[in-house]
Protein backbone atom coordinates (compact mmCIF):
# COMPACT_ATOMS: atom_id res chain seq x y z
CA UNK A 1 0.00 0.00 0.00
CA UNK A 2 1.08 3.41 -0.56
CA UNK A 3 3.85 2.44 -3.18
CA UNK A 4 3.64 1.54 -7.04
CA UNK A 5 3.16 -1.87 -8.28
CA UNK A 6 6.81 -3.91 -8.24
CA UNK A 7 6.58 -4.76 -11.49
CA UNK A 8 4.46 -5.15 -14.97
CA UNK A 9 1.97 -7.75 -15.78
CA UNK A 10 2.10 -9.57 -18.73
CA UNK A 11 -1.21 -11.92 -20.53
CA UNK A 12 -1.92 -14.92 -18.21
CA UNK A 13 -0.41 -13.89 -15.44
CA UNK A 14 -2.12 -12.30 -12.11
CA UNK A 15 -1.11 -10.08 -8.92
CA UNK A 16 -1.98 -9.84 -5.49
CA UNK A 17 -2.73 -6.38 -4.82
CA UNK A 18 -4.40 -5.23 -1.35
CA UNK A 19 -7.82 -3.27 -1.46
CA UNK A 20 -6.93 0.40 -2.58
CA UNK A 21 -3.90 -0.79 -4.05
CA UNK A 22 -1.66 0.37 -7.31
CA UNK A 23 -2.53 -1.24 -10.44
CA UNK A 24 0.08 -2.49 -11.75
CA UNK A 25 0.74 -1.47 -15.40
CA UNK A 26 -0.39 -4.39 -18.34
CA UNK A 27 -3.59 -5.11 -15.90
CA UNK A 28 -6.80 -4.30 -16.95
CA UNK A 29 -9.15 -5.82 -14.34
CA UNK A 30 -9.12 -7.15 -10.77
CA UNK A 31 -11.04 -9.79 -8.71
CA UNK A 32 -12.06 -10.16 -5.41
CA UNK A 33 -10.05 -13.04 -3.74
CA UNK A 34 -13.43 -14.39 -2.70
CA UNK A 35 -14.02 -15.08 -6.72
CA UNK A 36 -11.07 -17.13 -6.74
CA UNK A 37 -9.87 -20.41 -6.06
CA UNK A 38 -5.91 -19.93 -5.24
CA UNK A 39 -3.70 -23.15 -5.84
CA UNK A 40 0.36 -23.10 -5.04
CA UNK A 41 1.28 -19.96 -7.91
CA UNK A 42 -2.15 -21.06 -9.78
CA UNK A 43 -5.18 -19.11 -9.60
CA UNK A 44 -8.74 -19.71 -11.57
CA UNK A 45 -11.40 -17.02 -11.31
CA UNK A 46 -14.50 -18.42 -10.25
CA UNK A 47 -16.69 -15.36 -10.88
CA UNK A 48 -15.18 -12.10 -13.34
CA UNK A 49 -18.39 -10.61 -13.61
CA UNK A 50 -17.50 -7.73 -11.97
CA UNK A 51 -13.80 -7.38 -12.65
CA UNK A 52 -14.09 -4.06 -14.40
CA UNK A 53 -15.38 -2.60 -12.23
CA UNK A 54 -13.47 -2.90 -9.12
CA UNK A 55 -11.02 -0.63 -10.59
CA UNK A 56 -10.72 3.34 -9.75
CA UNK A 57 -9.12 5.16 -13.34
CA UNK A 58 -7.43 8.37 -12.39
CA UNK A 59 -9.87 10.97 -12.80
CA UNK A 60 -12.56 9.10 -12.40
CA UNK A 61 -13.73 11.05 -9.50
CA UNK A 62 -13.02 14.79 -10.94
CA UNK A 63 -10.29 15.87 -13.17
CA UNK A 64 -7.85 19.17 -13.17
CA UNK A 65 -9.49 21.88 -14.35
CA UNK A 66 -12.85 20.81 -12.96
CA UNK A 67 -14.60 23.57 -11.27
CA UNK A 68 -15.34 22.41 -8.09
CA UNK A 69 -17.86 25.24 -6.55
CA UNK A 70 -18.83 28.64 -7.43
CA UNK A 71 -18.73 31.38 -4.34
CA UNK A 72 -20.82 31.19 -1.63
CA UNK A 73 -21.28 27.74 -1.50
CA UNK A 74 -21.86 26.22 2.22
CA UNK A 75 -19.09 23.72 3.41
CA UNK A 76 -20.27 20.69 4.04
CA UNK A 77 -18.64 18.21 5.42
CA UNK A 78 -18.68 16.25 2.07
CA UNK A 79 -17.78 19.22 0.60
CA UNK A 80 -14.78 19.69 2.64
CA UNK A 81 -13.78 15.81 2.30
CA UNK A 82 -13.90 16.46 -1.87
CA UNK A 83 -11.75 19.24 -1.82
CA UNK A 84 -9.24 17.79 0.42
CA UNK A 85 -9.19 14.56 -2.00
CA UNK A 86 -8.91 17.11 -4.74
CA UNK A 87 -5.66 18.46 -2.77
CA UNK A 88 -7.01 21.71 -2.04
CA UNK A 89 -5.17 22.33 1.57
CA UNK A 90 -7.34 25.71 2.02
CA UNK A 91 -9.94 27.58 0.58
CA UNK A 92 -10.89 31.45 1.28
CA UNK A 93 -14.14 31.19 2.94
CA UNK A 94 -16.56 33.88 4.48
CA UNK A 95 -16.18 34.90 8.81
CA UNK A 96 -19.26 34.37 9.83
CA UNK A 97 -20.70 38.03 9.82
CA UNK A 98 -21.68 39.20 13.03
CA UNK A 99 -25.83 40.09 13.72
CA UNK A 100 -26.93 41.71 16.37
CA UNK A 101 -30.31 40.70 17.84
CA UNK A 102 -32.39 43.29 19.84
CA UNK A 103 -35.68 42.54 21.74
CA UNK A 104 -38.09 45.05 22.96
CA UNK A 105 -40.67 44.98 25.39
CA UNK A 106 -40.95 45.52 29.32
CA UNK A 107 -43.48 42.79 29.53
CA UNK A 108 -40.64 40.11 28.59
CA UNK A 109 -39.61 38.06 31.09
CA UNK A 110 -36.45 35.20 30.86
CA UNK A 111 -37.91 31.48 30.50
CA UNK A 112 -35.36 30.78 33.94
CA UNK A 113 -37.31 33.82 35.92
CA UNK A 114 -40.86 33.64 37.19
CA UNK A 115 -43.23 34.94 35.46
CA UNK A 116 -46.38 37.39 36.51
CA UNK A 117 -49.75 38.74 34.99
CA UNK A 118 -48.97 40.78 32.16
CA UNK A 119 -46.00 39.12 31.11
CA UNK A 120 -44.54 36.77 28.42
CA UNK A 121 -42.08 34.80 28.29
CA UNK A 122 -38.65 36.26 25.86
CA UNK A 123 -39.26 33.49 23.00
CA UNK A 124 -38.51 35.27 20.55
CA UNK A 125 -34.62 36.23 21.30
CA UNK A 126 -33.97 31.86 21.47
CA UNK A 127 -35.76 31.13 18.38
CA UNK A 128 -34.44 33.95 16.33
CA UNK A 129 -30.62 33.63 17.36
CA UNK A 130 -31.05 29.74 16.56
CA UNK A 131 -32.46 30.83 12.76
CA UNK A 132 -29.57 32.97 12.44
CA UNK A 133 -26.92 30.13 13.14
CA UNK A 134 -28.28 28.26 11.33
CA UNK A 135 -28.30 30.33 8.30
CA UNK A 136 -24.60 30.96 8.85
CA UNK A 137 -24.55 33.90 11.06
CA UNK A 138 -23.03 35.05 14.60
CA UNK A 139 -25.87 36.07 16.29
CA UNK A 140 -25.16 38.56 18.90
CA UNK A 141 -27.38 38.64 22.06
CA UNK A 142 -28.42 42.18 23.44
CA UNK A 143 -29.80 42.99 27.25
CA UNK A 144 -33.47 43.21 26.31
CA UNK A 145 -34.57 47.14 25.46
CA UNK A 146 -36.98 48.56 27.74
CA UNK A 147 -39.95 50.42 25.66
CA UNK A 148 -38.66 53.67 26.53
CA UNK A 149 -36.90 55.44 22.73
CA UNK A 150 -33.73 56.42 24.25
CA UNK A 151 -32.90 52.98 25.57
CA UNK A 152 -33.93 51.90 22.05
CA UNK A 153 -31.72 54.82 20.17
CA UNK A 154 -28.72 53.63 22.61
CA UNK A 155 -28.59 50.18 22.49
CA UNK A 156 -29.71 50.41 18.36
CA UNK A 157 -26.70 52.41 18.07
CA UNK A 158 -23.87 49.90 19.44
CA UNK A 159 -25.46 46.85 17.82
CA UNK A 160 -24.97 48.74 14.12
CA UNK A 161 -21.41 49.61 15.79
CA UNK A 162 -20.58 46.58 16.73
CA UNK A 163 -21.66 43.98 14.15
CA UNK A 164 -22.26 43.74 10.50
CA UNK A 165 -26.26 44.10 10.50
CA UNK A 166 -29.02 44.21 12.96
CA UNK A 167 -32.91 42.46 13.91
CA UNK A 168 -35.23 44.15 15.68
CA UNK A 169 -37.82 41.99 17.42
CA UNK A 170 -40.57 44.51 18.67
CA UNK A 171 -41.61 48.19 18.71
CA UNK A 172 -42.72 47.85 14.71
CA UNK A 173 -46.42 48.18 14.43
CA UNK A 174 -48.42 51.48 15.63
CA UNK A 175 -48.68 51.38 18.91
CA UNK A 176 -47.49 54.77 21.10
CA UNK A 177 -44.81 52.74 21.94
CA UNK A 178 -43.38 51.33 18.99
CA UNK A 179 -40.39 53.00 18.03
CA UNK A 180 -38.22 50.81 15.81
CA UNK A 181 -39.25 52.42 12.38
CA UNK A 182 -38.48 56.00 13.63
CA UNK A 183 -35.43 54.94 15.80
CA UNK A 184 -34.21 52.95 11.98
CA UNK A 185 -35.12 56.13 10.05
CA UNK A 186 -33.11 58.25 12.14
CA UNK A 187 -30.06 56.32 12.62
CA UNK A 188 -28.39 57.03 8.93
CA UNK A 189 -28.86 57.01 5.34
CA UNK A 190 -30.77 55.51 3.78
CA UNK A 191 -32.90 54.26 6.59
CA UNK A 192 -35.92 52.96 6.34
CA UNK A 193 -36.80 51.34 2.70
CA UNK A 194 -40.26 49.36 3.99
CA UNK A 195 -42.29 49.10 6.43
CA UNK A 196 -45.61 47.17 6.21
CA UNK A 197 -45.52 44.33 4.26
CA UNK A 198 -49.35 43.06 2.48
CA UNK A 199 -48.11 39.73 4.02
CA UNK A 200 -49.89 37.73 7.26
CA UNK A 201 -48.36 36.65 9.22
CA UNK A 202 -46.08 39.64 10.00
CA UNK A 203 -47.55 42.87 7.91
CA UNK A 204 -45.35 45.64 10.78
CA UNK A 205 -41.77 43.99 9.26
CA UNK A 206 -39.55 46.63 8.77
CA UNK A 207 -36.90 46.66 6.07
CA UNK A 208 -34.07 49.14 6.30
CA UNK A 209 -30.29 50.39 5.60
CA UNK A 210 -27.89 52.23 7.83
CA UNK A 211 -24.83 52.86 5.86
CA UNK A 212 -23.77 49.61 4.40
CA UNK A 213 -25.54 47.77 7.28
CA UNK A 214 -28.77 45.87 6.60
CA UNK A 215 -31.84 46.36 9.32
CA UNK A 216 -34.96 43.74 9.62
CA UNK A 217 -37.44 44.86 12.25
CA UNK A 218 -39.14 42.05 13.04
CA UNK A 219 -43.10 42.32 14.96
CA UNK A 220 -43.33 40.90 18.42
CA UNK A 221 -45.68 37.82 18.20
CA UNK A 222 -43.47 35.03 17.74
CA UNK A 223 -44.57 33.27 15.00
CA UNK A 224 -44.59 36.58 12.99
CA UNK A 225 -41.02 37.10 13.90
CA UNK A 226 -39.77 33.80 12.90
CA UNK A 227 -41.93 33.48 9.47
CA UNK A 228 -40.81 37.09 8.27
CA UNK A 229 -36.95 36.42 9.47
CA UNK A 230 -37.41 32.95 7.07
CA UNK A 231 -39.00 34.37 4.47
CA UNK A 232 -38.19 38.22 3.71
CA UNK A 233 -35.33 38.67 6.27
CA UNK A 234 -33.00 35.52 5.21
CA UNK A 235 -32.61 36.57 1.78
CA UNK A 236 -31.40 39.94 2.41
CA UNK A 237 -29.52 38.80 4.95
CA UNK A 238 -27.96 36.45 3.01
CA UNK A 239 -26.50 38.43 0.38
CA UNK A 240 -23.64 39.16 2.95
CA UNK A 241 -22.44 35.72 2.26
CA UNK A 242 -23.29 36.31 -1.60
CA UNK A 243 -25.61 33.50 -1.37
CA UNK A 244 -28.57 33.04 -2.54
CA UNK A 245 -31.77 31.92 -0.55
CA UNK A 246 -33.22 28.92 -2.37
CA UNK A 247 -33.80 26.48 -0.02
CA UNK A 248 -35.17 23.05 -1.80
CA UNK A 249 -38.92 23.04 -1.00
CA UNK A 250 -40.43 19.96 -0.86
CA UNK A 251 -43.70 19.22 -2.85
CA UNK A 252 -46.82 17.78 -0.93
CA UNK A 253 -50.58 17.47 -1.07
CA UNK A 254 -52.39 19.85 1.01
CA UNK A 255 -54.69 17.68 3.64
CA UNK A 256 -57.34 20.24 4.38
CA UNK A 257 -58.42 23.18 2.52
CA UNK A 258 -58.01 27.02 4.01
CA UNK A 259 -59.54 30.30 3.40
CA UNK A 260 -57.64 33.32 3.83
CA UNK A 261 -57.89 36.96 3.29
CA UNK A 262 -56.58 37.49 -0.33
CA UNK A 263 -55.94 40.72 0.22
CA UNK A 264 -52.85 39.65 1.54
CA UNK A 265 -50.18 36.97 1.28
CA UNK A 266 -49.92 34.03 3.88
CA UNK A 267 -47.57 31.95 4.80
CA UNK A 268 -49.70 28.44 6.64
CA UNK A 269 -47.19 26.48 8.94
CA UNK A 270 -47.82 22.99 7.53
CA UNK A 271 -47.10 19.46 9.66
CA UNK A 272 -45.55 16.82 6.95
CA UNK A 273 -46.80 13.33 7.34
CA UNK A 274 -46.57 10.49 4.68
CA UNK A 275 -50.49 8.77 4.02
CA UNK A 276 -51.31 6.30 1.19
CA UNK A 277 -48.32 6.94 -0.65
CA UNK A 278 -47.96 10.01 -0.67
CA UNK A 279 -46.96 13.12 1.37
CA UNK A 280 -49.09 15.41 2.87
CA UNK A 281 -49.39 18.82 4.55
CA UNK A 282 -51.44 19.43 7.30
CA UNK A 283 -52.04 22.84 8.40
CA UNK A 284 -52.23 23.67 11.75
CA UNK A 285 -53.96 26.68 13.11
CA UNK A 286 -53.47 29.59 15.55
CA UNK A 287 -52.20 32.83 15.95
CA UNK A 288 -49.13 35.05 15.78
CA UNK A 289 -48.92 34.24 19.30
CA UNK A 290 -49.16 30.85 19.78
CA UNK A 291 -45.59 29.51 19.16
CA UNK A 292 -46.76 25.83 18.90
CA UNK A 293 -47.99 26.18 15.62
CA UNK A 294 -43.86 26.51 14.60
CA UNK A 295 -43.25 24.34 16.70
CA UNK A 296 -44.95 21.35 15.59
CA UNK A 297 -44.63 22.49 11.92
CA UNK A 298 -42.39 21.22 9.48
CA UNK A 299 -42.41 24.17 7.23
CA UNK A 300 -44.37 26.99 5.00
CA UNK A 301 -47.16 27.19 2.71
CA UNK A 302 -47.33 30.66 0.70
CA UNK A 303 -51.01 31.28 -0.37
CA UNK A 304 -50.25 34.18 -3.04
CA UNK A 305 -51.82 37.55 -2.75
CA UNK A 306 -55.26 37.26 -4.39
CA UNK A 307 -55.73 33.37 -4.21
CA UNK A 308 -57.51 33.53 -0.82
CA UNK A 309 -58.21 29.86 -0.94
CA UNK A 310 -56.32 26.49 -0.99
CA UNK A 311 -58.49 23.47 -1.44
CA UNK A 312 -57.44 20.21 0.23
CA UNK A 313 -55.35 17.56 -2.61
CA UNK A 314 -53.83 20.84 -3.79
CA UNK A 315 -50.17 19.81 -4.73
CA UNK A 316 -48.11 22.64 -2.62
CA UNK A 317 -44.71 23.31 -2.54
CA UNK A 318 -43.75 23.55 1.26
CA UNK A 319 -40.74 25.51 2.44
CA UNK A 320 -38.27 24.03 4.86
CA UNK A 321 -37.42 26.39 8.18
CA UNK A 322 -33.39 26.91 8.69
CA UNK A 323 -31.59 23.80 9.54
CA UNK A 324 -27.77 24.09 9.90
CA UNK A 325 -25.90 21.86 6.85
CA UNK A 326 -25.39 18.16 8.29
């Protein structure tokens, strides 16, 4: 192992040659020991039915020149065992770029502390930093941000110093107290680009630009946060990494029908079970606050602006959530 063959082969004549071993030159095919019958220096082949193909040719795998993958691609580790093979000792990859998550809210409580009327508990900081990993970023945990616009205006201002973008969770609808589109607005050029999407759930999502820094402001309810960081905030975010968000959605037959408003866009957390052959998406029902329907789900269901209506055996295409590459 590890060295050439000692010597050529000529017609009639055979070499033992270990598992992963050099072929030595004038052979053209090799059998397993277990398809032979060995005698003193004779040996007859029993079975050469699949002689041919026990052998490796160089550049059978990939050959010089080969592009291996374009920019941006996510290392794998498959990925990272091909390149090695293909002796590439290093590549130049991306540093995870840095995002700073902010929650707002005095009525946010710590799932460790005890909790009284008029609180909830601070979901949304867990399930949002997790997304963010595993899309490839650094998440970058903030003290939460009492609903007071100074505290915001402060602690908004060191997140965009210290890391390379920032989510807002909170403070984006209309409320007297929700100052995340103003704070955004008046933090730098050019701010705020949207804010209110025709999308449910999640229509307060704010989308914005401070410098060269991109902004997501995220509404409060959980499930709105999560759904509008997956499906709006993810591909801007992404472009940091100069990738691409196209996850591989997989197609499914809806189990029930739903009516929705179709004056706006919805996304319908669907539960993925396989019946009769076939797989099927069941949706499962509640509201932006009631995490459980994320929870249990095993992805999204867009019904486009204007449809208002999916009827059950519709073939869907249903979106994966974030999983980190395995």
């Amino acid at each position: 192992m590890g060295e050439p063959a000692p010597h050529r082969l000529i017609r009639g004549r055979a070499m033992r040659i270990p598992t992963g071993g050099a072929m030595p030159d004038g052979a053209d095919a090799v059998v397993m020991v277990e398809d032979t019958a060995v005698s003193g220096d004779d040996v007859e082949v029993v079975d050469a039915g699949h002689a041919s193909g026990n052998i490796t040719a160089a550049g059978a795998d990939v050959r010089s020149g080969d592009l291996l993958f374009d920019r941006g691609v996510v290392l794998t580790p498959a990925k990272v065992g091909l390149l090695a093979g293909a002796g590439i000792a290093s590549v130049e990859a991306y540093v995870p770029p840095r995002v700073g998550v902010l929650l707002t809210g005095d009525e946010l409580v710590a799932p460790s502390e005890p909790i009284r009327a008029g609180q909830i508990r601070d979901s949304n900081r867990y399930a949002i930093g997790a997304a963010l990993t595993a899309m490839g970023f650094d998440p970058q945990q903030y003290d939460r941000v009492a609903d007071q616009r100074a505290d915001l205006v402060a602690a908004f201002a060191r997140a965009l110093e210290e890391c390379d973008a920032v989510v807002v969770s909170g403070g984006s609808s209309a409320g007297d107290r929700d100052y995340t589109p103003d704070v955004i607005a008046d933090a730098g050029k050019p701010g705020v680009i949207v804010h209110h999407l025709r999308a449910k759930p999640g229509r307060p999502t704010v989308l914005g630009i401070v410098g060269d820094k991109p902004v997501i402001g995220l509404p409060g309810n959980p499930v709105s946060a999560l759904v509008m960081l997956e499906t709006v905030g993810k591909p801007v975010l992404l472009r940091m990494l100069d990738r691409a968000s196209a996850p591989a959605s997989r197609r499914a037959v809806l189990a029930s029908a739903r009516t929705v408003s179709p004056n706006l866009e919805h996304r319908i957390p669907v539960r993925l079970h396989g019946e009769g052959g076939e797989l099927r998406a069941e949706p499962l029902i509640g509201t932006s606050a009631q995490m459980h329907v994320l929870g249990f789900a095993d992805g999204l269901v867009a019904v486009p602006l204007g449809a208002g209506r999916l009827e059950a055996g519709a073939s869907v295409d249903v979106l994966p959530f974030s999983a980190a590459p395995s």
